[in-house]
N, C-alpha and C. Protein backbone atom coordinates (compact mmCIF):
# COMPACT_ATOMS: atom_id res chain seq x y z
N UNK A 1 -47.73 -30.72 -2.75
CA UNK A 1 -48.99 -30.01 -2.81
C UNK A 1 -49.94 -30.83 -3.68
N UNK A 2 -51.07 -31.06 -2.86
CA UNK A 2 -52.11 -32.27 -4.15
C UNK A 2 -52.59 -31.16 -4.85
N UNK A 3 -53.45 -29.93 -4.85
CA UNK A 3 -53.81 -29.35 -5.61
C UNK A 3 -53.30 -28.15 -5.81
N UNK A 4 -53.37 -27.28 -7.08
CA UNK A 4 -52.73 -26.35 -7.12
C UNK A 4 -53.89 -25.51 -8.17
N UNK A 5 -53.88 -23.69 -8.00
CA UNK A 5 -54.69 -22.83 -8.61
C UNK A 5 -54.94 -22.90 -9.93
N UNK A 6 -55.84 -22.72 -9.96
CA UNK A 6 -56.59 -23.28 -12.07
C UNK A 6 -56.06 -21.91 -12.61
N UNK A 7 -55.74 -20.83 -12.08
CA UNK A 7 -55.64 -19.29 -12.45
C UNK A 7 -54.09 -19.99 -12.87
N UNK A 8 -54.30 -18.99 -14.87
CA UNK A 8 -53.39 -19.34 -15.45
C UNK A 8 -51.74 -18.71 -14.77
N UNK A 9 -50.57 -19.07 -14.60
CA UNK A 9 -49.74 -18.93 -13.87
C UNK A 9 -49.72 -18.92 -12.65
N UNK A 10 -50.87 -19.15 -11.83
CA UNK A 10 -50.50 -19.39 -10.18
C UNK A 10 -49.77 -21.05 -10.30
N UNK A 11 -49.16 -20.78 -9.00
CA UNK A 11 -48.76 -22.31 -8.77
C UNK A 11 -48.93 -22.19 -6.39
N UNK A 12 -49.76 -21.56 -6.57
CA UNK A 12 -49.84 -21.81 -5.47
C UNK A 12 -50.88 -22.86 -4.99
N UNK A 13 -50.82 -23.39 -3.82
CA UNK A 13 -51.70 -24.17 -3.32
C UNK A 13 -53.52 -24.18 -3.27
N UNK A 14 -54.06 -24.66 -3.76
CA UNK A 14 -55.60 -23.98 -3.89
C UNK A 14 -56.69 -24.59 -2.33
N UNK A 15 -57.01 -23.92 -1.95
CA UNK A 15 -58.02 -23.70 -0.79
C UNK A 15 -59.41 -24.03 -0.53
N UNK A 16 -60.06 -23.92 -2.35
CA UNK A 16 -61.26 -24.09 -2.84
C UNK A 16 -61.47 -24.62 -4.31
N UNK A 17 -62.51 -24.62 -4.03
CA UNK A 17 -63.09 -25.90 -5.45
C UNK A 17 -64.02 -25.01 -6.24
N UNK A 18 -64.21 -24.52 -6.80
CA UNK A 18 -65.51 -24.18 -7.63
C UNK A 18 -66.27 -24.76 -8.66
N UNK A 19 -67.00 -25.20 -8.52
CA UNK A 19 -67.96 -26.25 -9.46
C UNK A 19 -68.86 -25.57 -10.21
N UNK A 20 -68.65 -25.72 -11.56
CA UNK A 20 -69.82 -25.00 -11.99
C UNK A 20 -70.13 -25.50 -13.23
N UNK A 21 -71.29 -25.37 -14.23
CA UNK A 21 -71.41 -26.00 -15.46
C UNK A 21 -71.87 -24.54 -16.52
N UNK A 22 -71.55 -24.80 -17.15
CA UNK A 22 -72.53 -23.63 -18.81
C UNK A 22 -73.74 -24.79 -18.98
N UNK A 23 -74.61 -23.91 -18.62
CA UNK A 23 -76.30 -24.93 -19.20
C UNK A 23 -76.40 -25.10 -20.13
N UNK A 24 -75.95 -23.99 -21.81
CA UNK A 24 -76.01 -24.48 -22.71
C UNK A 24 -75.52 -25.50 -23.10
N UNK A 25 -74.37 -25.79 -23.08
CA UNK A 25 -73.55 -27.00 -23.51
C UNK A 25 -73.31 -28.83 -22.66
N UNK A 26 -73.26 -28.31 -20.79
CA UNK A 26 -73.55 -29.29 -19.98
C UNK A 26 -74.82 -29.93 -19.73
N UNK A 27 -74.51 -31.17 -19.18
CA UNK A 27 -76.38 -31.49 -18.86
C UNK A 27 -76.20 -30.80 -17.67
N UNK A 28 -77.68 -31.66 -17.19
CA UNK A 28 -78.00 -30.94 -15.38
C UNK A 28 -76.96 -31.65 -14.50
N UNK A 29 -76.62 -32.69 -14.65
CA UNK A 29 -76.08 -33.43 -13.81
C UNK A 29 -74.11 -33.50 -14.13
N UNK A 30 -73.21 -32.58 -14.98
CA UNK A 30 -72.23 -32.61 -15.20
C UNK A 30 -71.86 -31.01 -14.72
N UNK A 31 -70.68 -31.09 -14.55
CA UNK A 31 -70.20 -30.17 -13.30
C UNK A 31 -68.76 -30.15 -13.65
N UNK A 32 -68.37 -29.12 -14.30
CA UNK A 32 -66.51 -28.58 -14.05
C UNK A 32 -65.58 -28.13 -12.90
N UNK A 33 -64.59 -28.63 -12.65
CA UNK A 33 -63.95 -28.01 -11.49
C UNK A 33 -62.95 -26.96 -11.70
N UNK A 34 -63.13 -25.97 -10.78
CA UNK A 34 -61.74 -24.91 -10.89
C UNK A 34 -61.59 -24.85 -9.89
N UNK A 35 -59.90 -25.06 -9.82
CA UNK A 35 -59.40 -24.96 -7.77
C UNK A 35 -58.46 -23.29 -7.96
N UNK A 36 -58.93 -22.89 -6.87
CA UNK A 36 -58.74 -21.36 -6.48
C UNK A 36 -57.54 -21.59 -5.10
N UNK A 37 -56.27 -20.87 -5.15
CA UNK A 37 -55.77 -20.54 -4.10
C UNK A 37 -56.61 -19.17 -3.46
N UNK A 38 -56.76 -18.46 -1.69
CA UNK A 38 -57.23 -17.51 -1.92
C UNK A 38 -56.90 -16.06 -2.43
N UNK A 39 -55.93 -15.92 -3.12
CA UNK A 39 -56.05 -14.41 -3.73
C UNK A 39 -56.76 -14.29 -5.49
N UNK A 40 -56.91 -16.11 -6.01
CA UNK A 40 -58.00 -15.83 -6.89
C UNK A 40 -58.90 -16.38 -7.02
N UNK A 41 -59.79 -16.65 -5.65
CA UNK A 41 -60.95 -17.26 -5.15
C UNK A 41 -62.01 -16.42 -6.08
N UNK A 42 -61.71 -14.86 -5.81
CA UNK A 42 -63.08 -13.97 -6.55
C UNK A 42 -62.73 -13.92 -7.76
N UNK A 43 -61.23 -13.37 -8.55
CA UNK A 43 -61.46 -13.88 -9.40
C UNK A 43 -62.20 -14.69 -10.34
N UNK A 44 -62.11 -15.87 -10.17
CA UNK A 44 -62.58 -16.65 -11.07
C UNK A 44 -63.63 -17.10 -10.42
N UNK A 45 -64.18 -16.99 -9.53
CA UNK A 45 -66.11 -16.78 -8.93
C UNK A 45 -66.57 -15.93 -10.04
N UNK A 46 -66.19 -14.78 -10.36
CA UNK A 46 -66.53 -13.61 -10.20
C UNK A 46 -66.82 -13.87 -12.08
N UNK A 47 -65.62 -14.28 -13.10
CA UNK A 47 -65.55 -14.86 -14.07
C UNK A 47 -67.25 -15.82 -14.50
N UNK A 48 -66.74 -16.92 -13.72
CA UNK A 48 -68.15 -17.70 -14.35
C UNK A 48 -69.66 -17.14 -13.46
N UNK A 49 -69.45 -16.38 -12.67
CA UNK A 49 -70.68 -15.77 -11.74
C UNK A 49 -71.08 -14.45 -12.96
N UNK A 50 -70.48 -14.10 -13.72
CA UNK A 50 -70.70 -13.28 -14.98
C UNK A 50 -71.27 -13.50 -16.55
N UNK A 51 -71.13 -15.05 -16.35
CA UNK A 51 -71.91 -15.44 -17.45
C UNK A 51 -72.95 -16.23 -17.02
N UNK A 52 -73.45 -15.78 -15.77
CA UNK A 52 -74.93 -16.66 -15.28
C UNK A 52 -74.72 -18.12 -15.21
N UNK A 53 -73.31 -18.82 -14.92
CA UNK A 53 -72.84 -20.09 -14.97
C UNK A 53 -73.59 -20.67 -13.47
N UNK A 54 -74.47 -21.39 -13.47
CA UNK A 54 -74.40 -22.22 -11.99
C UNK A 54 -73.33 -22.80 -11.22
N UNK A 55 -73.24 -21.99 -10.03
CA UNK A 55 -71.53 -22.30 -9.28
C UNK A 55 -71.67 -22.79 -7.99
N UNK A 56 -71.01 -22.93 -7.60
CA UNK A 56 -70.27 -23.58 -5.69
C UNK A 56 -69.03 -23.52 -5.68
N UNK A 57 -69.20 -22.98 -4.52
CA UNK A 57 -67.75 -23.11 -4.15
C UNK A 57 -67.79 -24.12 -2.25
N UNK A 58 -66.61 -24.75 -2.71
CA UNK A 58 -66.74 -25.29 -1.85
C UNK A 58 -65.31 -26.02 -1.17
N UNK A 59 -64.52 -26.49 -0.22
CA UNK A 59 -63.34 -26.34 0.24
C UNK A 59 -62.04 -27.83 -0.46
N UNK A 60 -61.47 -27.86 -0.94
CA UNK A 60 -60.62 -28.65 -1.74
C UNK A 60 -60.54 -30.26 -0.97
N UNK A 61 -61.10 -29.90 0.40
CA UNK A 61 -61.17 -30.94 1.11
C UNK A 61 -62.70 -32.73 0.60
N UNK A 62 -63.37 -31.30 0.14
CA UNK A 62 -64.35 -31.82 -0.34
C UNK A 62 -64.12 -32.88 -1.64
N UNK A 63 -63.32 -32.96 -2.42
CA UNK A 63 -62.97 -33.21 -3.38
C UNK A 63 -61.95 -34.71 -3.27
N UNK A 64 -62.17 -35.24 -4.60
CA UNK A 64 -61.34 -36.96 -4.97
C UNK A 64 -60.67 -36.35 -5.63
N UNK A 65 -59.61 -36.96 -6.39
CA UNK A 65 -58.62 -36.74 -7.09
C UNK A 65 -59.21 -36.69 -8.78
N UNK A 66 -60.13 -37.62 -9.05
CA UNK A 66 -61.08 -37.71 -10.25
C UNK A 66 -61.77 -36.47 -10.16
N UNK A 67 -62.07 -35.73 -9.44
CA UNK A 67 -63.15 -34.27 -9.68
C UNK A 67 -61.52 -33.32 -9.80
N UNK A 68 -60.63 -33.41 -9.10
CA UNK A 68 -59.44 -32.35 -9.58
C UNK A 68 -59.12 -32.35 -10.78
N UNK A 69 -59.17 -33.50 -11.53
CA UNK A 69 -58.39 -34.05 -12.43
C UNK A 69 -59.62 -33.34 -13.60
N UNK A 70 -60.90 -33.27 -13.14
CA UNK A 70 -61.81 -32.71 -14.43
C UNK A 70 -62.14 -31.04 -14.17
N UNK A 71 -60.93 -30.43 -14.69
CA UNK A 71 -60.98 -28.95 -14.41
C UNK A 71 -60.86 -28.10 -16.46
C-alpha cells in the first residue's frame, strides 16, 4: 500500500489527499497534506473546514511521494 490514512490509528489505504494550510502560520504558497481512507474523508475535512483552514481535497493519484511524505 503506497499510502495509508493520516487518521490517528487507521491503517487503511487512503483514497484522498487533503491539502490545506493555517494562514496564520503558513505562507500563501505552502500547503500540508492529510491522506484520508473513505470512512475518514469527512472527518478530517470537516476538522480543518472548522477552523476556516483553506482546503482541497483531491484524489491520492494526484500526488508524488514528496507531498505524502509532508503530512
Amino acid at each position: 500500500m503506497r499510502f495509508t490514512c493520516s487518521r490517528s490509528g487507521c491503517a487503511e489505504a487512503a483514497a484522498h489527499a487533503i491539502r490545506w494550510r493555517n494562514p496564520k502560520i503558513h505562507a500563501e504558497d505552502r500547503r500540508k497534506t492529510w491522506l484520508a481512507c473513505e470512512a475518514h474523508l469527512e472527518t478530517l475535512r470537516e476538522f480543518l473546514a472548522a477552523r476556516d483552514f483553506p482546503l482541497a481535497v483531491v484524489p491520492v493519484s494526484e500526488l508524488d511521494d514528496t507531498e505524502a511524505r509532508d503530512r
